[in-house]
Protein backbone atom coordinates (compact mmCIF):
# COMPACT_ATOMS: atom_id res chain seq x y z
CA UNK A 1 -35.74 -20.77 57.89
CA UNK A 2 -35.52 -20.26 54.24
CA UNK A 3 -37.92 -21.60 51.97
CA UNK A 4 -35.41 -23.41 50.25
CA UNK A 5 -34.46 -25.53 53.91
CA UNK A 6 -38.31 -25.95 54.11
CA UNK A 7 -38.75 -27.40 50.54
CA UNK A 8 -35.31 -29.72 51.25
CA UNK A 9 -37.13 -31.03 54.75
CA UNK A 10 -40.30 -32.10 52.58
CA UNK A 11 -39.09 -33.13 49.62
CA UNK A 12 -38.42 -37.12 48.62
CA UNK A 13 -36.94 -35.88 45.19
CA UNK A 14 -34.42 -32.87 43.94
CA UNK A 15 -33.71 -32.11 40.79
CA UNK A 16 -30.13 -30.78 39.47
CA UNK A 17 -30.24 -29.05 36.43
CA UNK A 18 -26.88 -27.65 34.86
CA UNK A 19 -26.85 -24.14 33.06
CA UNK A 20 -25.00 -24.32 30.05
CA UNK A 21 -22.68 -21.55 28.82
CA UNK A 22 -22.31 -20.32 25.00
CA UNK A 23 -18.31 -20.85 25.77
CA UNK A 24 -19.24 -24.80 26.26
CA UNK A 25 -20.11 -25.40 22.54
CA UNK A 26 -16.62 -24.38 20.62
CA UNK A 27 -15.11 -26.90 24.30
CA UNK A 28 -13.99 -24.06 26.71
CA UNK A 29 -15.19 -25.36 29.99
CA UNK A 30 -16.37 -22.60 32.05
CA UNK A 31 -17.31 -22.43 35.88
CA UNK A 32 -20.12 -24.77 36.92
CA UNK A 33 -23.87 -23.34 37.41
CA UNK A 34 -26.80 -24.91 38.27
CA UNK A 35 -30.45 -24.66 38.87
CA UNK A 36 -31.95 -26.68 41.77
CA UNK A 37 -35.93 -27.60 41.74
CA UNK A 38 -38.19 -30.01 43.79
CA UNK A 39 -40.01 -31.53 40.96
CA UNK A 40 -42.47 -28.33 40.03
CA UNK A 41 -41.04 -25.79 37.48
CA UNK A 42 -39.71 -22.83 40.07
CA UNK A 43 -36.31 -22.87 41.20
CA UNK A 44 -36.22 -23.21 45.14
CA UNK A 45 -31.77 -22.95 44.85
CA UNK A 46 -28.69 -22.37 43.02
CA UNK A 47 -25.41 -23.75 43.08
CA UNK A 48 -22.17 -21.32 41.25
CA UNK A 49 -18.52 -22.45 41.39
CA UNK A 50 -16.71 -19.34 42.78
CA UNK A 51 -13.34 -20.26 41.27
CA UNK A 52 -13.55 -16.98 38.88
CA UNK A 53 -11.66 -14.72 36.27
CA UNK A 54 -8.80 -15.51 34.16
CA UNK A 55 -6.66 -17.80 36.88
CA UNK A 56 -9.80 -19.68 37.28
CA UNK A 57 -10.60 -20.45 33.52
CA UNK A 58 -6.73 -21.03 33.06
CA UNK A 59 -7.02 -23.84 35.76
CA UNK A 60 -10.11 -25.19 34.27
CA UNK A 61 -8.73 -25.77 31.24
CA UNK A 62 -5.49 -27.56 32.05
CA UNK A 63 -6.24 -29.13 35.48
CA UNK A 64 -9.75 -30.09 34.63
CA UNK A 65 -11.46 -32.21 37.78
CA UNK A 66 -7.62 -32.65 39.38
CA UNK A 67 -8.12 -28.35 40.61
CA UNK A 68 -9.29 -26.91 43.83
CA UNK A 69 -12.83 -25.22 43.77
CA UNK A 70 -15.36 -23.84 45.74
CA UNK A 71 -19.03 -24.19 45.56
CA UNK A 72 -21.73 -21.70 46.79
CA UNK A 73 -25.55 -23.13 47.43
CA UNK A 74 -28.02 -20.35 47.30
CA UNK A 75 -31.35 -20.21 48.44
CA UNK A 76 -34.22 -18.89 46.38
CA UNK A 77 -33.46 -15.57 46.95
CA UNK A 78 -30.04 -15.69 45.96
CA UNK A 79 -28.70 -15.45 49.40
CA UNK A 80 -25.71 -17.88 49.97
CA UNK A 81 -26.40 -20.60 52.56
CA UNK A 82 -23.89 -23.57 52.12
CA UNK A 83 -20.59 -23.82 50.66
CA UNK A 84 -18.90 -26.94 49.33
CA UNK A 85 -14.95 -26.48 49.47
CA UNK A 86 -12.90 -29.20 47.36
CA UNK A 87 -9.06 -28.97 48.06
CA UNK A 88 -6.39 -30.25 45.85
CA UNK A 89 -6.10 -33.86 45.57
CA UNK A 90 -4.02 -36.50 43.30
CA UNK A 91 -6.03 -39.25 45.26
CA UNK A 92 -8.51 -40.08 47.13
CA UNK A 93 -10.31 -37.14 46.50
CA UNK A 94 -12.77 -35.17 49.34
CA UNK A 95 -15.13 -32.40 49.70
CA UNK A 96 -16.63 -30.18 53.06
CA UNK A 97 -19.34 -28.79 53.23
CA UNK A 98 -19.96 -25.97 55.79
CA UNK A 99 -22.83 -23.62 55.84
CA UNK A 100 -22.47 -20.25 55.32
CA UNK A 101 -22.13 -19.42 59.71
CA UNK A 102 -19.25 -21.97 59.49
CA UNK A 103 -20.80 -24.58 61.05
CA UNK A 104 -19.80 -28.10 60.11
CA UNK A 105 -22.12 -29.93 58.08
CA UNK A 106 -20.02 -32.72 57.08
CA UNK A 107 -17.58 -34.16 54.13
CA UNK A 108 -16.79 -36.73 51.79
CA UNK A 109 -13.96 -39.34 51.63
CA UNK A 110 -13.04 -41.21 48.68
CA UNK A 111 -11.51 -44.45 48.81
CA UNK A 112 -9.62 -47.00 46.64
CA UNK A 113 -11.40 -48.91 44.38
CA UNK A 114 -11.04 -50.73 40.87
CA UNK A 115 -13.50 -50.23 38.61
CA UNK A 116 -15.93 -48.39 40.70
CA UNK A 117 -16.53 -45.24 42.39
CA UNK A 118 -16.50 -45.41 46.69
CA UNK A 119 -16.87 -42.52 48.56
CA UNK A 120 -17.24 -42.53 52.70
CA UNK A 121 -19.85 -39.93 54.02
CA UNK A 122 -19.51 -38.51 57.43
CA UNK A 123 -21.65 -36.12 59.59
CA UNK A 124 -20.46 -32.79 61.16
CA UNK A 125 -19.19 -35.00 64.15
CA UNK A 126 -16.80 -37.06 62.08
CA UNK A 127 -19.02 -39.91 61.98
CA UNK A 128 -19.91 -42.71 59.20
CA UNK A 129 -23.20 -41.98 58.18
CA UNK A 130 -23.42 -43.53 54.41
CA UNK A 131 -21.46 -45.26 51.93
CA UNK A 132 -21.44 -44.62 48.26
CA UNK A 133 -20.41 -47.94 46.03
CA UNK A 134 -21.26 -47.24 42.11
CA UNK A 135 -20.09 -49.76 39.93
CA UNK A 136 -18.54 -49.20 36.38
CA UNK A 137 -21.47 -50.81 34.86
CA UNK A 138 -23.80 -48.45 36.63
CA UNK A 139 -21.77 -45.66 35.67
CA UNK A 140 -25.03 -43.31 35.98
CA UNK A 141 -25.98 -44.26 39.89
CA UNK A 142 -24.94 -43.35 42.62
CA UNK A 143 -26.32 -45.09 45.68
CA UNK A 144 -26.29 -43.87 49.50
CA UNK A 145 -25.76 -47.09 51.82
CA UNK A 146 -26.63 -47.42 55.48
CA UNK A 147 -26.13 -50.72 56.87
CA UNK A 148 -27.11 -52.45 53.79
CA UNK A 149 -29.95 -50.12 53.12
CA UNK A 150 -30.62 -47.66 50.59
CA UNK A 151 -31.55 -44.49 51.82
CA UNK A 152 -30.80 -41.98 48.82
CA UNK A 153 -29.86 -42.48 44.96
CA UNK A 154 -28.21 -40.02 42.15
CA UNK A 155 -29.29 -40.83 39.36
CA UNK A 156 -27.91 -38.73 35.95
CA UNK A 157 -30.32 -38.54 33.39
CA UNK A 158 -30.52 -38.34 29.76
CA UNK A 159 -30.13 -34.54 28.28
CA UNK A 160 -30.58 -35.01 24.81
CA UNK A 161 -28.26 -36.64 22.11
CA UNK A 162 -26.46 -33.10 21.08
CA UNK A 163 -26.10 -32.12 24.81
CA UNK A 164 -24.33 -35.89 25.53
CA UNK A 165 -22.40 -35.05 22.67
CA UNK A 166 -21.29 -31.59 22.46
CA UNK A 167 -21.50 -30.05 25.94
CA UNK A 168 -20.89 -30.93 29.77
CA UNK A 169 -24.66 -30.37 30.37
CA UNK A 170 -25.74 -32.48 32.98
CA UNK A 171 -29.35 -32.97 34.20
CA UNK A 172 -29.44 -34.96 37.80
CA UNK A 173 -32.70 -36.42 39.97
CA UNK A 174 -31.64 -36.81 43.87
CA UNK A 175 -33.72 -39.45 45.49
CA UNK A 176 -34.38 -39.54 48.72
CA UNK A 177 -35.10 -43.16 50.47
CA UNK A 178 -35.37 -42.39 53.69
CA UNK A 179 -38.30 -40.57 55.58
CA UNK A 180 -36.11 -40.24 58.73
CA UNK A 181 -33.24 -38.28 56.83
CA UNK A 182 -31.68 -35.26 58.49
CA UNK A 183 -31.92 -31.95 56.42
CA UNK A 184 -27.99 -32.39 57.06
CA UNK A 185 -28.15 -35.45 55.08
CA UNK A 186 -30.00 -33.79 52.47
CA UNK A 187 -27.29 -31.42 52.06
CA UNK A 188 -24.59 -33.96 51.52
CA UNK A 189 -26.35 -36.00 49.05
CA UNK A 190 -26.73 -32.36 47.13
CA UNK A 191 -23.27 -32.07 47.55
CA UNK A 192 -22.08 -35.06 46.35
CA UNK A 193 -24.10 -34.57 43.30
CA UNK A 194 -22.06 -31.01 42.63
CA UNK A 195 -19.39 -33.27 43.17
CA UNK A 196 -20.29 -36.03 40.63
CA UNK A 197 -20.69 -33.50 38.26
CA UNK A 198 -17.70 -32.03 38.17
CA UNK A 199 -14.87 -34.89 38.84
CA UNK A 200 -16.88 -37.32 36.53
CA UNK A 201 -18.67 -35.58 34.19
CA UNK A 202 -17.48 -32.09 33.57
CA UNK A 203 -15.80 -33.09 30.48
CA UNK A 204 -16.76 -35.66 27.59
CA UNK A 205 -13.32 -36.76 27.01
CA UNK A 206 -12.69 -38.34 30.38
CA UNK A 207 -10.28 -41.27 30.32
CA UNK A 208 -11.35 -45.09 31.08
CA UNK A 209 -8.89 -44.42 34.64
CA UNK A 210 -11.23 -41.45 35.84
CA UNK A 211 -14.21 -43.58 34.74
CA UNK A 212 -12.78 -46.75 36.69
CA UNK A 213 -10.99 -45.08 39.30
CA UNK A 214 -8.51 -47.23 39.49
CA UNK A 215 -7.11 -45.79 42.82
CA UNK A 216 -7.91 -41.96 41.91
């Protein structure tokens, strides 16, 4: 077991913190990095898109969040352990994640909604394990719902006035509400903050549709 899996099975909190590139500042979006922490200062993961050279940066520019990409999550040692794949989607948009044996860990279904953001998760077995039902006034939170209950929140936080401003740098803190939670779960509620990141808040000038997902 990595130390990484061993942190994620102890740890009520994570925190996502996105590395900004040089590129960002003159509004060239570039692929998506992050550093992943438990609350002390030491990395325990990281998290690289893998959609690379010039077709990538091509389709980052013109298809913004609409594109396929891939996700790697790496351990603390820079060995890869889950990937997050996102195919091509007009609507309803969803993401798998599989670790890096192939093994099903689950995936992500989003469904209609006006003026907020709804997303089904399921386990590896196809089955509804949480619901995710952030409101356009809580544009910021992202809540995990079992049965009524919360059991995990995303919460984006504050990076500074000229990183709201000028850049897609995005600082996130992953809650975790439940003692009981699988390290599965874990793993999807770190993957739907990848996800987050990138289809609502990889670029400044999103339109009032992708903020209200009005059926997207």
């Amino acid at each position: 077991m990595s130390e990484f899996i061993q942190r994620l099975v102890e740890a009520d909190k994570l925190q996502v913190m996105q590395v900004m590139e040089g590129l960002e500042l003159i509004g060239l979006e570039t692929r998506n990095k992050y550093k992943i922490h438990t609350g002390r200062e030491e990395n325990v993961a990281f998290a690289a898109e893998q959609s690379t050279g010039f077709g990538g940066t091509v389709l980052r520019q013109i298809l913004g969040h609409w594109r396929s990409f891939s996700v790697t999550i790496f351990d603390e040692k820079r060995t890869p352990i889950f990937k997050l794949d996102f195919p091509f989607r007009w609507f309803f948009k969803t993401l798998f994640v599989t670790d890096t044996q192939g093994r099903k860990v689950g995936h992500l279904q989003q469904r209609f909604a006006i003026f907020r953001k709804k997303f089904d998760v399921f386990d590896a077995n196809g089955m509804l394990v949480a619901k995710i039902n952030s409101s356009f006034f809580r544009f910021w939170t992202f809540e995990f719902e079992d049965k009524g209950r919360v059991i995990g929140k995303i919460q984006k936080k504050w990076s500074g006035i000229l990183s709201e401003a000028f850049t897609d740098k995005d600082n996130f803190e992953i809650s975790f509400k439940n003692q009981n939670l699988t390290t599965d779960m874990k793993v999807l509620m770190l993957s739907t903050c990848l996800l987050v990141d990138i289809i609502y808040f990889e670029n400044n000038k999103a339109s009032v549709f992708d903020l209200a997902d009005l059926g997207s």
